[in-house]
C-alpha atoms as a PDB file:
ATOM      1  CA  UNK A   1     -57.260 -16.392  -7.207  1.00  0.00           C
ATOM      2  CA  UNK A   2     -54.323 -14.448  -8.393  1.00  0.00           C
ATOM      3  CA  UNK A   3     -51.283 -15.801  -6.656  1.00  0.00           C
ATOM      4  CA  UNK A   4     -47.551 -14.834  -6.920  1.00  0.00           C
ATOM      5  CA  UNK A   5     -45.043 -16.767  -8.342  1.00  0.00           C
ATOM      6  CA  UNK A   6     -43.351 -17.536  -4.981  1.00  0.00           C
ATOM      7  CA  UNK A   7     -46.790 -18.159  -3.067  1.00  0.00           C
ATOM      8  CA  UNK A   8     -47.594 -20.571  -6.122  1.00  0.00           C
ATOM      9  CA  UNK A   9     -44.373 -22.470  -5.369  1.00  0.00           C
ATOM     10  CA  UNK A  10     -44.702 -22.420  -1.290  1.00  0.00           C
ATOM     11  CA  UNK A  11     -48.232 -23.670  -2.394  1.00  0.00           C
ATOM     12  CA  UNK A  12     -46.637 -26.131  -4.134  1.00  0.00           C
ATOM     13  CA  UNK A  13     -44.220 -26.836  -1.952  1.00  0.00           C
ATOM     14  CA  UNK A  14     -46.489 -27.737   1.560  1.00  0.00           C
ATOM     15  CA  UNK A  15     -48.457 -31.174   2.001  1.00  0.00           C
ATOM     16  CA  UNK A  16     -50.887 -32.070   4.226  1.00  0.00           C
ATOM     17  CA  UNK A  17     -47.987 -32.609   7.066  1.00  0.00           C
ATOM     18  CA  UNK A  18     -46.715 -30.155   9.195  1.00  0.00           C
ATOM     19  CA  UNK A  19     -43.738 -28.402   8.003  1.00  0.00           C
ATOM     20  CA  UNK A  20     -41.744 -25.783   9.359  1.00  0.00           C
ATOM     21  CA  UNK A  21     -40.572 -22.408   7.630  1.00  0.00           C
ATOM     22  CA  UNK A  22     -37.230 -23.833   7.508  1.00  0.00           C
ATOM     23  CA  UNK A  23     -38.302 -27.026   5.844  1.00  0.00           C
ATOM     24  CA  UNK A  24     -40.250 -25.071   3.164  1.00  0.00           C
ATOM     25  CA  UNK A  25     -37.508 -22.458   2.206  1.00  0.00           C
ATOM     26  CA  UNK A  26     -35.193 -25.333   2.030  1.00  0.00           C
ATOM     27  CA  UNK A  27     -36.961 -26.521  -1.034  1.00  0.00           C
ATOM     28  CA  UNK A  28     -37.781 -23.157  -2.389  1.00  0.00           C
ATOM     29  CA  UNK A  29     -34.358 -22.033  -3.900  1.00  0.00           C
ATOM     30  CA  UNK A  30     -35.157 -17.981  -3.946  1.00  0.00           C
ATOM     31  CA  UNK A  31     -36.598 -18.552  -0.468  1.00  0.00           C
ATOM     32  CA  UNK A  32     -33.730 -20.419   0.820  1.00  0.00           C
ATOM     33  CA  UNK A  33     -31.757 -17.679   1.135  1.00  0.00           C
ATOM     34  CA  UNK A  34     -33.995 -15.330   3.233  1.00  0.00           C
ATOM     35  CA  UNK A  35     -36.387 -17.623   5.744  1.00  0.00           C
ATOM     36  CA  UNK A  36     -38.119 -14.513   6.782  1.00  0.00           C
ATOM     37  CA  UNK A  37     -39.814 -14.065   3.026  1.00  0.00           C
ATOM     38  CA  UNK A  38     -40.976 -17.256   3.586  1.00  0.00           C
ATOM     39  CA  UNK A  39     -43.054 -16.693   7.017  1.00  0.00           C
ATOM     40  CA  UNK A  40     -44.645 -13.354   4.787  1.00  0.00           C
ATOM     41  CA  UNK A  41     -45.982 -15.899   2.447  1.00  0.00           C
ATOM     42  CA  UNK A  42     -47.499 -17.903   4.579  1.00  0.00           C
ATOM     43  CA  UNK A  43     -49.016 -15.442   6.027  1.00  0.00           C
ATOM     44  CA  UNK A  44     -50.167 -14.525   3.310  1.00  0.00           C
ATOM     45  CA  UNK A  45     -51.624 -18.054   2.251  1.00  0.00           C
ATOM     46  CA  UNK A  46     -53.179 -18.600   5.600  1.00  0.00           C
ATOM     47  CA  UNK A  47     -55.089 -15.280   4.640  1.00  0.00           C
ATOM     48  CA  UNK A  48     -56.401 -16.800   1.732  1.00  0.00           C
ATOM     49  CA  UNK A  49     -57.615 -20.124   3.861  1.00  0.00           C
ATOM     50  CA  UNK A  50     -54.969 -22.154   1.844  1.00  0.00           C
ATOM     51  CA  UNK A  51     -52.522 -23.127   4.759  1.00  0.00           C
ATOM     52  CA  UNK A  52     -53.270 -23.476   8.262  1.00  0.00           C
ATOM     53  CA  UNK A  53     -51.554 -23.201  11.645  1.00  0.00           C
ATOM     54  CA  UNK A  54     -50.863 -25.902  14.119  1.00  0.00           C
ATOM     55  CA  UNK A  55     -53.331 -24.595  16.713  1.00  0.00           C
ATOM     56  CA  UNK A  56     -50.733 -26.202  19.297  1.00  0.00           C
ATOM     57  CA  UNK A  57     -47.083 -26.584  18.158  1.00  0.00           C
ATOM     58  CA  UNK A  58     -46.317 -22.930  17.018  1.00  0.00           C
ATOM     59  CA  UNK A  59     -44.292 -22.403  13.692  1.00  0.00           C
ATOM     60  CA  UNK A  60     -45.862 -25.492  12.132  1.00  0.00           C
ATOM     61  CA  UNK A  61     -47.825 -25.454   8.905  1.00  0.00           C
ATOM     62  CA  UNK A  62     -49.815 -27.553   6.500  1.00  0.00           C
ATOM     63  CA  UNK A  63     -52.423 -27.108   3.376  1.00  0.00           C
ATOM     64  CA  UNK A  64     -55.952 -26.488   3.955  1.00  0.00           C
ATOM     65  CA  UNK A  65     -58.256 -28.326   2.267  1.00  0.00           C
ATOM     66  CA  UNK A  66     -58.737 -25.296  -0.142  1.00  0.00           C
ATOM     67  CA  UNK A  67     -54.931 -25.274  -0.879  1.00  0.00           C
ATOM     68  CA  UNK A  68     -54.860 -28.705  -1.601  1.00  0.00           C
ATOM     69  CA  UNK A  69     -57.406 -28.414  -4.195  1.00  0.00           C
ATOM     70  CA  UNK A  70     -55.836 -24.771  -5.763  1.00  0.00           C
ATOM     71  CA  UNK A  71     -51.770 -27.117  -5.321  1.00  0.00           C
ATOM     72  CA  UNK A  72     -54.060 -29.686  -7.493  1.00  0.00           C
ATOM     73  CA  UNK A  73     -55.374 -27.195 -10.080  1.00  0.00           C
ATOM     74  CA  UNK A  74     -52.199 -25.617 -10.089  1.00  0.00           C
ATOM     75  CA  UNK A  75     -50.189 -28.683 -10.715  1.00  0.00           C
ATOM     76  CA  UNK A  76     -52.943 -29.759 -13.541  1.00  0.00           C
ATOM     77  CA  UNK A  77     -52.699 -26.462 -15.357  1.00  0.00           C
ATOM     78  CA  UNK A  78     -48.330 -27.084 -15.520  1.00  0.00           C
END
C-alpha cells in the first residue's frame, strides 16, 4: 500500500480512540495549519479500510483493525 507522507503520519497519528479532526491536525504540524487537509486524508484512509467512522457521533475517528496493523508495520520499518 503506497501511502503519502502526510496519510503515513495521520496513520500514525490516530489510536484506537476516537479523535476528532481537530485533535489529529493538532499533532500533525503541516496539518495544523489547514484542518480541512486533514478531513481529505481521512477520507482518504477510511477508503483504504484503515480508519473508521463513529457510526453515531459524527466527526469522530479511530484506526481499523487494518490500520493498526499497517501504523505497526509502519512504525517497525522507522
Amino acid at each position: 500500500m503506497n501511502l503519502t507522507l502526510l496519510q503515513q503520519s495521520v496513520l500514525l497519528t490516530l489510536t484506537t480512540e476516537w479523535q476528532t479532526p481537530e485533535q489529529i491536525a493538532g499533532q500533525l504540524p503541516k496539518a495544523a495549519e489547514n484542518p480541512s487537509d486533514v478531513n481529505q486524508l481521512l477520507k482518504d484512509l477510511m477508503r483504504e479500510g484503515l480508519i473508521q467512522a463513529n457510526p453515531v457521533v459524527f466527526g469522530l475517528y479511530r484506526l481499523t483493525s487494518l490500520g493498526t496493523t499497517i501504523k505497526t508495520t509502519e512504525l517497525d520499518e522507522n
